[in-house]
Protein backbone atom coordinates (compact mmCIF):
# COMPACT_ATOMS: atom_id res chain seq x y z
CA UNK A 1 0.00 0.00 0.00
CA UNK A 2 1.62 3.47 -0.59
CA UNK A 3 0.66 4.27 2.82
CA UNK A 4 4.08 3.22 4.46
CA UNK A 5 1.96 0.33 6.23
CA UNK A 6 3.53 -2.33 8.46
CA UNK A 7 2.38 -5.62 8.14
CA UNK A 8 -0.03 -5.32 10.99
CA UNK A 9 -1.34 -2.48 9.83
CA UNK A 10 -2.39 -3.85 6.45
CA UNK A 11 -3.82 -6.68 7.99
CA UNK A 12 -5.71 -4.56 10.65
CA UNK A 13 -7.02 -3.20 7.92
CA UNK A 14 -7.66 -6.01 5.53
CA UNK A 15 -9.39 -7.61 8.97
CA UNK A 16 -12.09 -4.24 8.76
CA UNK A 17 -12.86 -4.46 4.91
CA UNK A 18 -13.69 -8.63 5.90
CA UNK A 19 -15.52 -7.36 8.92
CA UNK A 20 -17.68 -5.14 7.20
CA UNK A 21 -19.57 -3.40 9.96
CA UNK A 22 -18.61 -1.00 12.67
CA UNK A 23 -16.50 -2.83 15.56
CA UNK A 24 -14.90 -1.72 18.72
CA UNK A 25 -11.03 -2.60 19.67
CA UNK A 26 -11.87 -5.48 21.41
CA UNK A 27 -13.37 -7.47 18.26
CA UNK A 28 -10.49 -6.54 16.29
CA UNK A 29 -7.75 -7.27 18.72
CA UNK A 30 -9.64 -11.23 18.44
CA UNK A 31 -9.57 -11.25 15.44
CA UNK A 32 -6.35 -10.51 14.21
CA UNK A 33 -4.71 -11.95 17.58
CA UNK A 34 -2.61 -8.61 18.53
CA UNK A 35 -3.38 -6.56 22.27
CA UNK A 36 -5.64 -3.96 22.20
CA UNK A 37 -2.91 -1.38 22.87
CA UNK A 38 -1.72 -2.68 19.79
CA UNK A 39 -5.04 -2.14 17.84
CA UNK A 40 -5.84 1.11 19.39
CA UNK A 41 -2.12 2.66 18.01
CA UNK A 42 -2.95 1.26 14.51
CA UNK A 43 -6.72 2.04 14.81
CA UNK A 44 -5.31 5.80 15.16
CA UNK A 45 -3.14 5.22 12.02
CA UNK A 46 -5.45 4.18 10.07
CA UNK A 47 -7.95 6.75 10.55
CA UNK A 48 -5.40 9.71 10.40
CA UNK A 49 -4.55 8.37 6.69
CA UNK A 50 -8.57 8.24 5.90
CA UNK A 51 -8.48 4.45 5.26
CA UNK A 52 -10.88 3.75 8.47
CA UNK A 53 -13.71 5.80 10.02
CA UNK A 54 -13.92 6.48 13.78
CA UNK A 55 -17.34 7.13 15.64
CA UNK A 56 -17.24 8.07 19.09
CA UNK A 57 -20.27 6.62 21.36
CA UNK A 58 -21.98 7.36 24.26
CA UNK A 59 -21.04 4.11 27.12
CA UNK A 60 -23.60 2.20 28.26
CA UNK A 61 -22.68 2.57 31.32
CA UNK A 62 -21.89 5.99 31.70
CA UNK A 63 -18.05 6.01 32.21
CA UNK A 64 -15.58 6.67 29.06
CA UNK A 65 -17.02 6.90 25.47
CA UNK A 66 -16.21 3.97 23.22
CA UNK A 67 -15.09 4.55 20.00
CA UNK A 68 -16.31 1.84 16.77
CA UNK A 69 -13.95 1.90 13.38
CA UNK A 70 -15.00 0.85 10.24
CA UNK A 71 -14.07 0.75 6.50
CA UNK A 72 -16.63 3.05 3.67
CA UNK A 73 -15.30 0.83 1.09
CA UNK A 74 -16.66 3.65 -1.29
CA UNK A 75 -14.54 6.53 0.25
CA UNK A 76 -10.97 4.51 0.39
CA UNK A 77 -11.75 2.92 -3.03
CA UNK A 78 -11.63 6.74 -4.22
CA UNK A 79 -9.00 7.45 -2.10
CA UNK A 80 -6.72 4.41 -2.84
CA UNK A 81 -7.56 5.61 -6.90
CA UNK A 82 -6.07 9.26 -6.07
CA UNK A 83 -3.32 7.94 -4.35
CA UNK A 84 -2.15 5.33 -6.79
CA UNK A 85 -2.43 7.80 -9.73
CA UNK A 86 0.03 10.32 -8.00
CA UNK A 87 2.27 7.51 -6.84
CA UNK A 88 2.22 6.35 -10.57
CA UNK A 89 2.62 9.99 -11.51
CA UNK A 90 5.81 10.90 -8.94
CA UNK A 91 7.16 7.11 -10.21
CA UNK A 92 7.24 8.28 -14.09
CA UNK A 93 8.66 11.95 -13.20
CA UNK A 94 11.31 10.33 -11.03
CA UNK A 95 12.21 6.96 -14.15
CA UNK A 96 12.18 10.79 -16.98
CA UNK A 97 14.56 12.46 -14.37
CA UNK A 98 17.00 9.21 -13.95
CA UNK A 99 16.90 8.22 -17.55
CA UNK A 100 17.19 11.91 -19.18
CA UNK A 101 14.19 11.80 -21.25
């Protein structure tokens, strides 16, 4: 991915596109076998580099709000697009500048 992903990271996210719903730390710390600490650093990533959506929401039980993640396929299939055309672009400016054509 051109995001500078580790291999956690992509498979965080990878674990959110199978998901397909909204889901807390917990169920994605089970299902890709990493701690939640873990999950909640690359949770962060991920949503700082618009490939996952954060909602904050009210607890239950009135202590801290929990926060659910999710993929909009629609949004990071546009986004991957843009980013793979100017990765493609910077690639053919930088082959022009080595080669001299």
């Amino acid at each position: 991915m051109a995001y500078g992903l580790s291999d956690a990271e992509v498979d965080v996210f990878y674990a959110l596109v199978e998901l397909n719903k909204k889901v807390d730390t917990d169920e994605v710390a089970t299902r890709v076998k990493l701690s939640k600490s873990r999950i909640s650093l690359i949770l962060k990533k991920l949503s700082s580099v618009g490939l996952v959506e954060k909602e904050k929401v009210p607890s239950e039980k009135g202590g801290r709000p929990k926060f659910l993640y999710e993929v909009k396929r629609e949004k990071v299939a546009k986004t991957l697009k843009t980013k793979g055309v100017e990765v493609c672009e910077d690639l053919q400016k930088a082959i022009s500048e080595l080669l001299k054509v």
